[in-house]
PDB file of N, CA and C in Angstrom:
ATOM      1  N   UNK A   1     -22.072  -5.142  11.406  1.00  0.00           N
ATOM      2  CA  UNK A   1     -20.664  -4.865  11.598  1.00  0.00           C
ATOM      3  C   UNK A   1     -20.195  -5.599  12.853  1.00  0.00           C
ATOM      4  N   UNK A   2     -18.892  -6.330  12.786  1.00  0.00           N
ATOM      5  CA  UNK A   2     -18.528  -7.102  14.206  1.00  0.00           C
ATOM      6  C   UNK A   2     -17.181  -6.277  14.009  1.00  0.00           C
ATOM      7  N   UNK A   3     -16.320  -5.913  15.257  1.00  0.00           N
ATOM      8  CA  UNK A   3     -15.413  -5.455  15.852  1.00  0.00           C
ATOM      9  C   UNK A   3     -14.506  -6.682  16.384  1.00  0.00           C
ATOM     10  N   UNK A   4     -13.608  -6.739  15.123  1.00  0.00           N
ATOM     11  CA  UNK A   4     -12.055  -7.931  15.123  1.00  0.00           C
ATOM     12  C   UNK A   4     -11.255  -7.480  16.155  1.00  0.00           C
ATOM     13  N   UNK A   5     -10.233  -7.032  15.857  1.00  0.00           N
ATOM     14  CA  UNK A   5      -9.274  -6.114  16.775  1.00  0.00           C
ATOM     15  C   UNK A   5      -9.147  -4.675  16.410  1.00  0.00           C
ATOM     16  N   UNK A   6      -8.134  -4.222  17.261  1.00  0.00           N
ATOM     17  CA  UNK A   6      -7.566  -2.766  17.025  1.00  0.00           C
ATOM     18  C   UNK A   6      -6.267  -2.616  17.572  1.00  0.00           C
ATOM     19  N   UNK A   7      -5.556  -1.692  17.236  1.00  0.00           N
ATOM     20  CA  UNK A   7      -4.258  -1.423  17.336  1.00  0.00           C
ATOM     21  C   UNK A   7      -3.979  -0.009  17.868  1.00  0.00           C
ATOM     22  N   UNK A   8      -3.982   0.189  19.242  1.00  0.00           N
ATOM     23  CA  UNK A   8      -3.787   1.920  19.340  1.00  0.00           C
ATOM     24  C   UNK A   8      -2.565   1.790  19.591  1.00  0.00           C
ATOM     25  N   UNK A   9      -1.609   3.065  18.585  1.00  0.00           N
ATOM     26  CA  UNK A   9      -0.454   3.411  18.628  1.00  0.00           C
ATOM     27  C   UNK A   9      -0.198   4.494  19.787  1.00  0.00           C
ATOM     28  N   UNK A  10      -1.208   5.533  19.814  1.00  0.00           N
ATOM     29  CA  UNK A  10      -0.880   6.531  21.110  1.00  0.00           C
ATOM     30  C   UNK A  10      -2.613   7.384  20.674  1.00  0.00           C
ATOM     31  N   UNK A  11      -3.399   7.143  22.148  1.00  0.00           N
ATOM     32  CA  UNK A  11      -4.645   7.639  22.253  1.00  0.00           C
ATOM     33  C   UNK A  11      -4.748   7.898  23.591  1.00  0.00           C
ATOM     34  N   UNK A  12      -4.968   9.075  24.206  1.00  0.00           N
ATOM     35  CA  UNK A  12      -4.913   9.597  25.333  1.00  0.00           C
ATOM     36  C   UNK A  12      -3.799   8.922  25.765  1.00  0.00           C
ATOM     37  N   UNK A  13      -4.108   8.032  27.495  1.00  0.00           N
ATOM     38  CA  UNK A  13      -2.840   6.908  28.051  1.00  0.00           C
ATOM     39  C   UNK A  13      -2.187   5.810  27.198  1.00  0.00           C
ATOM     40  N   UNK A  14      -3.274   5.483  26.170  1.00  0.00           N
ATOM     41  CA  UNK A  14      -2.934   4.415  25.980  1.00  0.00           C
ATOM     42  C   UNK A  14      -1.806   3.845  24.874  1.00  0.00           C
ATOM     43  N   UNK A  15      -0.727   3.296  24.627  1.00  0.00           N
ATOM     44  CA  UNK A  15       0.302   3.227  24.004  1.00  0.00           C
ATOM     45  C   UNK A  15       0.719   1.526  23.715  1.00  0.00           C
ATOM     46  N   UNK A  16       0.733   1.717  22.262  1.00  0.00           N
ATOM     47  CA  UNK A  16       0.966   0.465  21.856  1.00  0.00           C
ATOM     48  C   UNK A  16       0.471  -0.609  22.607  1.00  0.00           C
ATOM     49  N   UNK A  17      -0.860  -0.863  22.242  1.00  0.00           N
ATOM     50  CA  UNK A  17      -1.805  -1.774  22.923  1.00  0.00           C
ATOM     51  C   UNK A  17      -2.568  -2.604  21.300  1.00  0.00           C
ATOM     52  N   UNK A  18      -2.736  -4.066  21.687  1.00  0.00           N
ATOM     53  CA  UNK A  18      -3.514  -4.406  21.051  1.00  0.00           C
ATOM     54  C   UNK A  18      -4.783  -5.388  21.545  1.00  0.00           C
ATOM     55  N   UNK A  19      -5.761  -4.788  21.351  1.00  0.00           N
ATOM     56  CA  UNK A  19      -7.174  -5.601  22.096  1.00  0.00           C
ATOM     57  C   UNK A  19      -7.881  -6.343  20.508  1.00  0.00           C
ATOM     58  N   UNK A  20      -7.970  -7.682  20.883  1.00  0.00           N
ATOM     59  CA  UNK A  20      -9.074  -8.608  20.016  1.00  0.00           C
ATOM     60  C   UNK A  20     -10.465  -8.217  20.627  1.00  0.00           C
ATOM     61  N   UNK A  21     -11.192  -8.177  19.879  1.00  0.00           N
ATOM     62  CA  UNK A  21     -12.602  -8.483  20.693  1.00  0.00           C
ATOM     63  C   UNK A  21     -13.254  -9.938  20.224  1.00  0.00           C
ATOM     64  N   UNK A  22     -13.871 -10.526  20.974  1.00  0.00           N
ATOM     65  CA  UNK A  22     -14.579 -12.056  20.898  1.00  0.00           C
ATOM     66  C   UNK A  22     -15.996 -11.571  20.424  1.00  0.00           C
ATOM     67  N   UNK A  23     -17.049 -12.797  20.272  1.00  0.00           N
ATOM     68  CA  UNK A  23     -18.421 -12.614  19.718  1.00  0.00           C
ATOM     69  C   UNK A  23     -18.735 -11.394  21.134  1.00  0.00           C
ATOM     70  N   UNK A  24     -18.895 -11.913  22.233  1.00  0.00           N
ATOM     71  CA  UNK A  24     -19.063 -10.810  22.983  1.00  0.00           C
ATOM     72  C   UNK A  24     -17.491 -10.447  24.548  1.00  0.00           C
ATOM     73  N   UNK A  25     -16.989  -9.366  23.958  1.00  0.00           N
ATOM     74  CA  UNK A  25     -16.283  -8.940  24.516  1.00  0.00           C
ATOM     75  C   UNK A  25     -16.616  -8.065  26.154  1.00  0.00           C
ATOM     76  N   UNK A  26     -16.112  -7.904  26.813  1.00  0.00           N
ATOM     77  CA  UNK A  26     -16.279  -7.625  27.845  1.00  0.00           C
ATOM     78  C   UNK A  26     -15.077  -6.711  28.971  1.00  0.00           C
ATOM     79  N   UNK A  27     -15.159  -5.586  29.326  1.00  0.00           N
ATOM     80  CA  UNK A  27     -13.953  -5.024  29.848  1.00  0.00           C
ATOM     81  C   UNK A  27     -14.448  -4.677  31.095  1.00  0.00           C
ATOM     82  N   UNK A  28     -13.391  -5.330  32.009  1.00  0.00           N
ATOM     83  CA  UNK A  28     -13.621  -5.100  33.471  1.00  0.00           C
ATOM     84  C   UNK A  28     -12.317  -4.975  33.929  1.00  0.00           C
ATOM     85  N   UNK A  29     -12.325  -3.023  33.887  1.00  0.00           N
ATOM     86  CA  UNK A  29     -11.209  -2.838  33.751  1.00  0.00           C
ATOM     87  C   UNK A  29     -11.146  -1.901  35.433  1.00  0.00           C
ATOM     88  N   UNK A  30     -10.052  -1.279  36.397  1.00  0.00           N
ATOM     89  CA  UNK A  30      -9.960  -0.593  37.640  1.00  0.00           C
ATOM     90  C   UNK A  30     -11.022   0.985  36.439  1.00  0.00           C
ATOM     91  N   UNK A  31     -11.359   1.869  38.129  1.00  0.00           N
ATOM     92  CA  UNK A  31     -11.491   3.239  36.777  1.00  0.00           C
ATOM     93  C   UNK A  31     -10.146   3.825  36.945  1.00  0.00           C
ATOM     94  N   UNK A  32     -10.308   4.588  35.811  1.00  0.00           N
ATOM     95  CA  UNK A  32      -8.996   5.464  35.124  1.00  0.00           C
ATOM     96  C   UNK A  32      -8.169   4.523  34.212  1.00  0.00           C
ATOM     97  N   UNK A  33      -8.311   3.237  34.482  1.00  0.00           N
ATOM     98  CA  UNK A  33      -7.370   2.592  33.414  1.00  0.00           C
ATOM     99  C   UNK A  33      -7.542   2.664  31.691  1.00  0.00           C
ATOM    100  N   UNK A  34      -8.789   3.203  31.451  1.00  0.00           N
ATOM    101  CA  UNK A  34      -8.698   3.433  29.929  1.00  0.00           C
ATOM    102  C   UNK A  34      -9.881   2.958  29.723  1.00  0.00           C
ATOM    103  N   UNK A  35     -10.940   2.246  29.536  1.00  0.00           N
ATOM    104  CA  UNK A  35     -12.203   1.777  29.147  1.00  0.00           C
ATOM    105  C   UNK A  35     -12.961   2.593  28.626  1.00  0.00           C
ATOM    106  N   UNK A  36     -13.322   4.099  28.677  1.00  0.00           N
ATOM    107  CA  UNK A  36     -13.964   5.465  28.286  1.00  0.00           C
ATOM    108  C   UNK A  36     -12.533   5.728  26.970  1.00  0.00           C
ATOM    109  N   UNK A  37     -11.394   5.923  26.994  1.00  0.00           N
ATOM    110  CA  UNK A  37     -10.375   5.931  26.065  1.00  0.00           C
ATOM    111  C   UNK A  37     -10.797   5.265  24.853  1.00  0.00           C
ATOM    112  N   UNK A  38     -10.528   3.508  25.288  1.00  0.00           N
ATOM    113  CA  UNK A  38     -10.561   2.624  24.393  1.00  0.00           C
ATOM    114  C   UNK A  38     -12.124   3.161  23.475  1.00  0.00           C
ATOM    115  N   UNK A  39     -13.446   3.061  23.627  1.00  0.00           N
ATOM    116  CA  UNK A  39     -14.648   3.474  23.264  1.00  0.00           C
ATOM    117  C   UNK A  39     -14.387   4.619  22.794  1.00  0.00           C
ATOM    118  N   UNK A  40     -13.513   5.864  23.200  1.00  0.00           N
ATOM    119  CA  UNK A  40     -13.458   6.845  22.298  1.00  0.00           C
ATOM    120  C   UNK A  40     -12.209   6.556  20.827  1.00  0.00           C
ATOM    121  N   UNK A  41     -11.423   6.039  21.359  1.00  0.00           N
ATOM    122  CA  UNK A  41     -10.882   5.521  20.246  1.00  0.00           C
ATOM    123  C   UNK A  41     -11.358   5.109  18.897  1.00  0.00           C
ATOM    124  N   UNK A  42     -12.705   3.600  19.456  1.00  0.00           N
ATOM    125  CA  UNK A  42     -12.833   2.900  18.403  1.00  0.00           C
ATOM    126  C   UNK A  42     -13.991   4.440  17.600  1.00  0.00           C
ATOM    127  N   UNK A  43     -14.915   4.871  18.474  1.00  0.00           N
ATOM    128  CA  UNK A  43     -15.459   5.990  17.678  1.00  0.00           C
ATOM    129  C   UNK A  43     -14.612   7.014  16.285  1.00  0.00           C
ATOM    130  N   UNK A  44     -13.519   7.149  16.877  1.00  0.00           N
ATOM    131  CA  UNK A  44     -12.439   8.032  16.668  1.00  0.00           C
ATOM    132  C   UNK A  44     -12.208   7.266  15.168  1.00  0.00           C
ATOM    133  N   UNK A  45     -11.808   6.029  15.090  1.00  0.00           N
ATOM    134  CA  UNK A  45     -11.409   5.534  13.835  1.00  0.00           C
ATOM    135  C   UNK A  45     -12.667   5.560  12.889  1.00  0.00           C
ATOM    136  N   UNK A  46     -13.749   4.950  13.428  1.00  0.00           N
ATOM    137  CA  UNK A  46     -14.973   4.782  12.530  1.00  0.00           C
ATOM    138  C   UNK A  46     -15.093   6.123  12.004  1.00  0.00           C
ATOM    139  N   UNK A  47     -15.510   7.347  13.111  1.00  0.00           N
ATOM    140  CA  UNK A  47     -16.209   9.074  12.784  1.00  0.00           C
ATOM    141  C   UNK A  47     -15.235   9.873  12.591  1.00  0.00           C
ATOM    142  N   UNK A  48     -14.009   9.548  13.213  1.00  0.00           N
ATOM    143  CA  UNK A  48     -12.840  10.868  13.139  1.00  0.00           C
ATOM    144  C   UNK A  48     -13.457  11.570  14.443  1.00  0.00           C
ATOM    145  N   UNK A  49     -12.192  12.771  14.482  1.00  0.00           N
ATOM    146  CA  UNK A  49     -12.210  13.271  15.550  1.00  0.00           C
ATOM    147  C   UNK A  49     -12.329  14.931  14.828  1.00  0.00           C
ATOM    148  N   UNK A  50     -13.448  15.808  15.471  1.00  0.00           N
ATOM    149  CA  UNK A  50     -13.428  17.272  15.427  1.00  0.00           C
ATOM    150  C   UNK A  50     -12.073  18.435  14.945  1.00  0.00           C
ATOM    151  N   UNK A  51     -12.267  19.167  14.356  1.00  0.00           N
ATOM    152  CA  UNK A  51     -11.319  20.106  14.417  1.00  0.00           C
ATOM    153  C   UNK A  51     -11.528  20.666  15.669  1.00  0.00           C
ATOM    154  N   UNK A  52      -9.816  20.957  16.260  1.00  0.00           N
ATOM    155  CA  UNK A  52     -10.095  21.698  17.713  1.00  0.00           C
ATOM    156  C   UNK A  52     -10.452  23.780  17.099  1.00  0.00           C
ATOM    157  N   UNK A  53     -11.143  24.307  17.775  1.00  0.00           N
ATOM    158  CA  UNK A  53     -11.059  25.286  17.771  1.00  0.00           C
ATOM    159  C   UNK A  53     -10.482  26.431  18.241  1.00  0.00           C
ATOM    160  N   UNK A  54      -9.800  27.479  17.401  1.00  0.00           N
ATOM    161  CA  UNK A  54      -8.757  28.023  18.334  1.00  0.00           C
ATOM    162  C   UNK A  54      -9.364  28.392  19.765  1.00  0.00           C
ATOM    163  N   UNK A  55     -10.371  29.701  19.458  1.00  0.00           N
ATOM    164  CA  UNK A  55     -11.391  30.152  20.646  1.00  0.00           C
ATOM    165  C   UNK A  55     -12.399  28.992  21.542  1.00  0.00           C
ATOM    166  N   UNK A  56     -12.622  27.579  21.340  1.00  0.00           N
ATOM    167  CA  UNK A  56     -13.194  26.678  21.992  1.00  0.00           C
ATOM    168  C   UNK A  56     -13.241  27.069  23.477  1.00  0.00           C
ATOM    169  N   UNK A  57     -14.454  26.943  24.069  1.00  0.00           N
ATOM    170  CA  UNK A  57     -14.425  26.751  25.438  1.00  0.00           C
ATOM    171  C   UNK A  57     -14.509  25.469  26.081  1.00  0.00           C
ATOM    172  N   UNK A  58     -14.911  24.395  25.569  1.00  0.00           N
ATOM    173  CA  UNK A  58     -15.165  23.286  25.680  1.00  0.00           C
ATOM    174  C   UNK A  58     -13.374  22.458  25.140  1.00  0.00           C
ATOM    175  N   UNK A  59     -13.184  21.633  25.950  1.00  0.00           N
ATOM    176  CA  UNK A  59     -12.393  20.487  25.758  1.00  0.00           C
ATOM    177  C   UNK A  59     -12.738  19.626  25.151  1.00  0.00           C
ATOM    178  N   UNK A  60     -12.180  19.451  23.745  1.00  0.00           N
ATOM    179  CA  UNK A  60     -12.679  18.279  22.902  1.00  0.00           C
ATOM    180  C   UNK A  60     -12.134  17.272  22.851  1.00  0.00           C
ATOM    181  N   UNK A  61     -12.645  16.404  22.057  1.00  0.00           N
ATOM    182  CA  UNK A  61     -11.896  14.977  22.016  1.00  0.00           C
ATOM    183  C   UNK A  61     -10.489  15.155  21.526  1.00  0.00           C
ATOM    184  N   UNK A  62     -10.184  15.897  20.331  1.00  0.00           N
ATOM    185  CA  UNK A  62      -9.213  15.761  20.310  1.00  0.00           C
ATOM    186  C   UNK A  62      -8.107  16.111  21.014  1.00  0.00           C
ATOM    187  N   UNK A  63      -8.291  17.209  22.109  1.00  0.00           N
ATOM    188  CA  UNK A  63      -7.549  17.924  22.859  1.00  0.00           C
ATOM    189  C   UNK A  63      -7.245  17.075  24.123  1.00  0.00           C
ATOM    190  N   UNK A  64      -8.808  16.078  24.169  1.00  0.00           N
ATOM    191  CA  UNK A  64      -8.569  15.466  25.635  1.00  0.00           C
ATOM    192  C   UNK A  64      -7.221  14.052  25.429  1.00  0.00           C
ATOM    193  N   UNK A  65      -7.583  13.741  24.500  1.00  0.00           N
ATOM    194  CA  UNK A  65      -6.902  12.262  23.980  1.00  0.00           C
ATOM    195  C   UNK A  65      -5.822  12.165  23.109  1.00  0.00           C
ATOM    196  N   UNK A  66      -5.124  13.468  23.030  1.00  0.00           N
ATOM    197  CA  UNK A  66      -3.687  13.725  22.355  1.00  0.00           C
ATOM    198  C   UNK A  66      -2.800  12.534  23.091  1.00  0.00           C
ATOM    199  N   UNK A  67      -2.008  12.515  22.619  1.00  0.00           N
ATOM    200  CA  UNK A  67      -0.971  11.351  23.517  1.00  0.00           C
ATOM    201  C   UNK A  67      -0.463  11.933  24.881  1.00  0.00           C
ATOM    202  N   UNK A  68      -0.639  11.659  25.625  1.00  0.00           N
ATOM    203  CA  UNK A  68       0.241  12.611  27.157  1.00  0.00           C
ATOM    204  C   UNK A  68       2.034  12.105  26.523  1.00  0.00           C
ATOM    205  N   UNK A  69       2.396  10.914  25.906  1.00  0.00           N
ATOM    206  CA  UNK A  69       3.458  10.945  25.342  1.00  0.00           C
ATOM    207  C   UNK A  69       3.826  11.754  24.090  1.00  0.00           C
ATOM    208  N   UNK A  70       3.099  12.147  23.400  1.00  0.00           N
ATOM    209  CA  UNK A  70       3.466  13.286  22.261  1.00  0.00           C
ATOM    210  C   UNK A  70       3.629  11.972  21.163  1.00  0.00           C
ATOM    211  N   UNK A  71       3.385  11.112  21.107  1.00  0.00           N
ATOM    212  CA  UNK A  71       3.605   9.990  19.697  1.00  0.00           C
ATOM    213  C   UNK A  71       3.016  10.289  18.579  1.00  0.00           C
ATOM    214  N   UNK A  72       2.815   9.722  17.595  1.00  0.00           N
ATOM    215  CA  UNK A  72       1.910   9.307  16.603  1.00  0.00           C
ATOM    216  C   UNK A  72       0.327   8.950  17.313  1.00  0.00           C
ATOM    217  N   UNK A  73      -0.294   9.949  16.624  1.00  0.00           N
ATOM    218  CA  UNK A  73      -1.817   9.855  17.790  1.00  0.00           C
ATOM    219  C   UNK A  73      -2.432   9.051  16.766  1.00  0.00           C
ATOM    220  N   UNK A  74      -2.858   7.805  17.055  1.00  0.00           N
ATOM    221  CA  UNK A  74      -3.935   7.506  16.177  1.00  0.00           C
ATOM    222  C   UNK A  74      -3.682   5.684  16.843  1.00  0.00           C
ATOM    223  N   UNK A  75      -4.145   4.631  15.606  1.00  0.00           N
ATOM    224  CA  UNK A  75      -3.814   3.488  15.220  1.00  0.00           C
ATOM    225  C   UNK A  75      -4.742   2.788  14.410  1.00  0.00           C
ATOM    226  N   UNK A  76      -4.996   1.752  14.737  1.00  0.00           N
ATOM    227  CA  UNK A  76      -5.888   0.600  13.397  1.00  0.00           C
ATOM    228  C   UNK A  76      -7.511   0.260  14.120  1.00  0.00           C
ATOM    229  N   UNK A  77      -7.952  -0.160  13.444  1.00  0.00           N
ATOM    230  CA  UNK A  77      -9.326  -0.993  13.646  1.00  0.00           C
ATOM    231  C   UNK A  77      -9.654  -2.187  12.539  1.00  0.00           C
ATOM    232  N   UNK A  78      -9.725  -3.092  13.188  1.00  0.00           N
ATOM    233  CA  UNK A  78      -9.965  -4.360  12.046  1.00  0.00           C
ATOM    234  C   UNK A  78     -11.316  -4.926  12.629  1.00  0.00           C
ATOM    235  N   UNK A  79     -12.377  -4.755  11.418  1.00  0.00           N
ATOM    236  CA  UNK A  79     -13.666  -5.068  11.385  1.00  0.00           C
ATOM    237  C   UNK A  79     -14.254  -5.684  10.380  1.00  0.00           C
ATOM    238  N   UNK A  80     -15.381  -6.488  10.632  1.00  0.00           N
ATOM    239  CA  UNK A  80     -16.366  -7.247   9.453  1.00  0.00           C
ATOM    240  C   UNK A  80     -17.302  -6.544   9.102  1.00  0.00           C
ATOM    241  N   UNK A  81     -17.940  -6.242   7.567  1.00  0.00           N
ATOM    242  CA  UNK A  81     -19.064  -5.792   7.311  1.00  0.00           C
ATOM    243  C   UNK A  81     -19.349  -6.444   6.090  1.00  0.00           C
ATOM    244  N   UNK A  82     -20.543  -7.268   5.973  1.00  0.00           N
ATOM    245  CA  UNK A  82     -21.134  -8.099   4.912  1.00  0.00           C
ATOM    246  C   UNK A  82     -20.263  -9.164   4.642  1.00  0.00           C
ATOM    247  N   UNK A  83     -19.577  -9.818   5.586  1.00  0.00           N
ATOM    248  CA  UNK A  83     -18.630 -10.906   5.259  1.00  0.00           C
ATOM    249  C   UNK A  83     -17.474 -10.563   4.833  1.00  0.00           C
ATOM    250  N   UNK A  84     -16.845  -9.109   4.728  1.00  0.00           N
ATOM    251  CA  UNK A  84     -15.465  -8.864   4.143  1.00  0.00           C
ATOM    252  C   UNK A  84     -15.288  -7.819   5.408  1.00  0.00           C
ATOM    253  N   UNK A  85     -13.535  -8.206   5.344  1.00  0.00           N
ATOM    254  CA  UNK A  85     -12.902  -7.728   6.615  1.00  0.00           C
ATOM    255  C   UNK A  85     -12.372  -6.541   6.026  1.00  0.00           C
ATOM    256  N   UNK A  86     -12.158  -5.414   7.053  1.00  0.00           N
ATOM    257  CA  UNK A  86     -11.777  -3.794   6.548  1.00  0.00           C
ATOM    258  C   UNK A  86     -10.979  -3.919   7.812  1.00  0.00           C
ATOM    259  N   UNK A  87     -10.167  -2.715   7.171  1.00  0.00           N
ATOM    260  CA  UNK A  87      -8.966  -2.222   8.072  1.00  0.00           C
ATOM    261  C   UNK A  87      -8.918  -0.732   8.156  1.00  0.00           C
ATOM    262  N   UNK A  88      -9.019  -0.250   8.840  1.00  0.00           N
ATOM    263  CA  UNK A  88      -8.867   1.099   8.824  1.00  0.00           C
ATOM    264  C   UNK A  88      -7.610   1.750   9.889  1.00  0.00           C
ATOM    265  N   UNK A  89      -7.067   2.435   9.181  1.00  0.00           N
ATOM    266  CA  UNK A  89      -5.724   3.238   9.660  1.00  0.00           C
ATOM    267  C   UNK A  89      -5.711   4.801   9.829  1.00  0.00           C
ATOM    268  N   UNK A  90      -6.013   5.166  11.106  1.00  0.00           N
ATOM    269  CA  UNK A  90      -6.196   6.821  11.260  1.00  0.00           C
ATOM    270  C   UNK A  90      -5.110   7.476  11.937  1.00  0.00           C
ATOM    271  N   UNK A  91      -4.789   8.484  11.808  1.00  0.00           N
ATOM    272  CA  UNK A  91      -3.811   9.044  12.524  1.00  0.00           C
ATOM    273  C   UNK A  91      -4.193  10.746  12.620  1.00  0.00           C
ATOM    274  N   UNK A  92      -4.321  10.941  13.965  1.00  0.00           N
ATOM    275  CA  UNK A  92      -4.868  12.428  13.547  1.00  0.00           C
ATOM    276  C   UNK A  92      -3.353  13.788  13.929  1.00  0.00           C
ATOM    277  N   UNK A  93      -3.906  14.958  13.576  1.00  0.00           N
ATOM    278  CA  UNK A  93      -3.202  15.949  13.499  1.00  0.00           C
ATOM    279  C   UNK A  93      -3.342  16.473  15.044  1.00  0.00           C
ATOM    280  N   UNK A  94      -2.652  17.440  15.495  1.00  0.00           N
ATOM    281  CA  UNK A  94      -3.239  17.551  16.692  1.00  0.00           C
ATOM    282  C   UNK A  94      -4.099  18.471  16.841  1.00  0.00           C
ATOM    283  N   UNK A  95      -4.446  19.404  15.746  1.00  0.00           N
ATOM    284  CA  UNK A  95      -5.391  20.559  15.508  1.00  0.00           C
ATOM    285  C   UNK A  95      -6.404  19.752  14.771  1.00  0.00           C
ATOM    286  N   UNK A  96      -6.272  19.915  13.550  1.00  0.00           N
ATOM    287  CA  UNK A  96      -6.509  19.668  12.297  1.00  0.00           C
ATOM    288  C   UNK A  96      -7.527  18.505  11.633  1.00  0.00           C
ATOM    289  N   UNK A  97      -8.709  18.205  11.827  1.00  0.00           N
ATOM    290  CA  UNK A  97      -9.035  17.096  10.603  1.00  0.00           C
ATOM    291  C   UNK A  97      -8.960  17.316   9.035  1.00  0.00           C
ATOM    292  N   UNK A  98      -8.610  18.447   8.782  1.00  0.00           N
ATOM    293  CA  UNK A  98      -7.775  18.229   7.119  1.00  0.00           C
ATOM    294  C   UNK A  98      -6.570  17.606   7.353  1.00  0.00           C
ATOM    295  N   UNK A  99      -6.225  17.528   7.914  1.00  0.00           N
ATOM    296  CA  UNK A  99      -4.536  17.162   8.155  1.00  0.00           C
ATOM    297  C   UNK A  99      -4.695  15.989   8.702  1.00  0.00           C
ATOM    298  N   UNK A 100      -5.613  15.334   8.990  1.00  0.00           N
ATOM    299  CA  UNK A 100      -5.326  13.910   9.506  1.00  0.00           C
ATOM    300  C   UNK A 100      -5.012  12.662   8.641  1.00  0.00           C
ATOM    301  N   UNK A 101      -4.468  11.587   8.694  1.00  0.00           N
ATOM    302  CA  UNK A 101      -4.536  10.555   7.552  1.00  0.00           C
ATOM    303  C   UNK A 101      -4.882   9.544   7.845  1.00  0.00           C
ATOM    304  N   UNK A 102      -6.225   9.598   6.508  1.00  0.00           N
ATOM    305  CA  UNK A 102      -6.608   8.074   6.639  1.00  0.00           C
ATOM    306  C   UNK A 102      -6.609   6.874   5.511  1.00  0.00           C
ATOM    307  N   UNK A 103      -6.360   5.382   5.807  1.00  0.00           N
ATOM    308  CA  UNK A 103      -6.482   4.570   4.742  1.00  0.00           C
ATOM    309  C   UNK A 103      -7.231   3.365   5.494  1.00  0.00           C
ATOM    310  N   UNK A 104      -7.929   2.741   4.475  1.00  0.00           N
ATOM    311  CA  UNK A 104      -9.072   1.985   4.348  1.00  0.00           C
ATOM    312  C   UNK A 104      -8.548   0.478   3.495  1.00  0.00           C
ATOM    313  N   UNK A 105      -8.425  -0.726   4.240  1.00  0.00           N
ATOM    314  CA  UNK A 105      -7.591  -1.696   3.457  1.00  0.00           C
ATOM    315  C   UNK A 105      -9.222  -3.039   3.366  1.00  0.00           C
ATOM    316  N   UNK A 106      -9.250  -3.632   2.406  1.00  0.00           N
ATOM    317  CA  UNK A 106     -10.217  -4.284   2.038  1.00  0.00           C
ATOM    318  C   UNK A 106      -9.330  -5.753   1.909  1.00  0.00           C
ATOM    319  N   UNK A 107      -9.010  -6.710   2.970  1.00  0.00           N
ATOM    320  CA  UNK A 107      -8.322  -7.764   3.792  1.00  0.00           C
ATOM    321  C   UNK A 107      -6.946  -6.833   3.332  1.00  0.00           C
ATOM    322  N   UNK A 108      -6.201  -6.773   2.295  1.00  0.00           N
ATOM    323  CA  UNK A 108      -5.092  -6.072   2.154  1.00  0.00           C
ATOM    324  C   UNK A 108      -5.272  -5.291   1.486  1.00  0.00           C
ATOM    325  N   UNK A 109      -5.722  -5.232   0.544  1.00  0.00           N
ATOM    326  CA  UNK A 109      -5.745  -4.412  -0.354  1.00  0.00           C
ATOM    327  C   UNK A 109      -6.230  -2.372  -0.113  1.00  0.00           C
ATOM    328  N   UNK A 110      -5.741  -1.887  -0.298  1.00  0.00           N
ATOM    329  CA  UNK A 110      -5.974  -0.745   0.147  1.00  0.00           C
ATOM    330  C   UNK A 110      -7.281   0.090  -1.054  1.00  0.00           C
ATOM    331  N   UNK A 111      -8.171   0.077  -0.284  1.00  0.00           N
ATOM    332  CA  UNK A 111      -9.336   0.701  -1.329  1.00  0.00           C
ATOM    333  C   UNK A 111      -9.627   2.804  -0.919  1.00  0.00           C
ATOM    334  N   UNK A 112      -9.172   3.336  -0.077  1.00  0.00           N
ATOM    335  CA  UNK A 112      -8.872   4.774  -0.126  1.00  0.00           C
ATOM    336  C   UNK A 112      -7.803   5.018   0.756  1.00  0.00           C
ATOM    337  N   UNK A 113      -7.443   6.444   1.042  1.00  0.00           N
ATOM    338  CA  UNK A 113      -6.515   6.739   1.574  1.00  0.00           C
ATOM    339  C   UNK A 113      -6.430   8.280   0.603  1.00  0.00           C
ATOM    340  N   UNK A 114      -5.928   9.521   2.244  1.00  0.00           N
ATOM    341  CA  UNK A 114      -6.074  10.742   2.190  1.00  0.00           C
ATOM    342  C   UNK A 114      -4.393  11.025   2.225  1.00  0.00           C
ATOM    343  N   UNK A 115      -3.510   9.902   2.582  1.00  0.00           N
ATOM    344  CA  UNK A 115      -2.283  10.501   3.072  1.00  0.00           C
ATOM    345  C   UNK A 115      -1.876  11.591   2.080  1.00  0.00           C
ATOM    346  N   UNK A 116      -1.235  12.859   2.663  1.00  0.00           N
ATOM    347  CA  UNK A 116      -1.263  14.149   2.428  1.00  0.00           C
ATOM    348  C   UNK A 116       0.505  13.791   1.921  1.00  0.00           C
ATOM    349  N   UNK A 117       1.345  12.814   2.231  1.00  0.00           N
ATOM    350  CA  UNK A 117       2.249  12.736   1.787  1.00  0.00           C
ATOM    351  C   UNK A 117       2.680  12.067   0.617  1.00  0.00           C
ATOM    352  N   UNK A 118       1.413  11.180  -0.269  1.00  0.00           N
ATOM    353  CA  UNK A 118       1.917  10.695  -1.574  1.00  0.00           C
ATOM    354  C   UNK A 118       2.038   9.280  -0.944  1.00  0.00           C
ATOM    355  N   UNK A 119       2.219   9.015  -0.084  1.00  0.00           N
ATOM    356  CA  UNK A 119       2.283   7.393   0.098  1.00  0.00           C
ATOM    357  C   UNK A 119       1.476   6.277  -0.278  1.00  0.00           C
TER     358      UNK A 119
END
């Protein structure tokens, strides 16, 4: 698997950002600027993110990396696997992984997708 680009729409700080990655990419970034974000992100699209729990004592990912702007939490990942490029489009709920939506594009073509709205 090689890691093309990605597209975060709103993930923790980060807002409407788009990072390419090269054969080997490299981030040398201040701390706090996002580098632990970005890495939870790309996880986030590949695995998804936890249901939060009402009673949780622990701070989860999804709780930590909601948008501090309140946006559309999610965005894209564009990757290679076996010579064909995938796209993946997540957007999560802010509770909820039943409620999150995802679609899966094979160069365009869209090969799944959960959207809960018929789209």
């Amino acid at each position: 698997m090689k890691l093309i680009s990605c597209h975060i729409e709103n993930y923790g700080k980060i807002s409407q950002k788009d990072f390419a990655f090269d054969d080997v990419s490299t981030f040398i970034w201040d701390n706090g600027s996002g580098k632990t974000t970005l890495v939870s992100f790309i996880k986030a699209m590949l695995y998804g993110l936890s249901s939060t729990k009402i009673n949780a004592k622990v701070f989860d990912d999804r709780q930590h990396f909601y948008p501090f702007n309140y946006g559309k939490f999610g965005g894209s990942l564009t990757l290679e696997v076996a010579g064909e490029v995938y796209r993946i489009e997540r957007f999560f709920d802010k509770k909820s992984a039943s409620a999150d939506m995802i679609k899966v594009y094979k160069i365009s073509i869209p090969i799944y997708h959960n959207d809960l709205e018929g789209n």
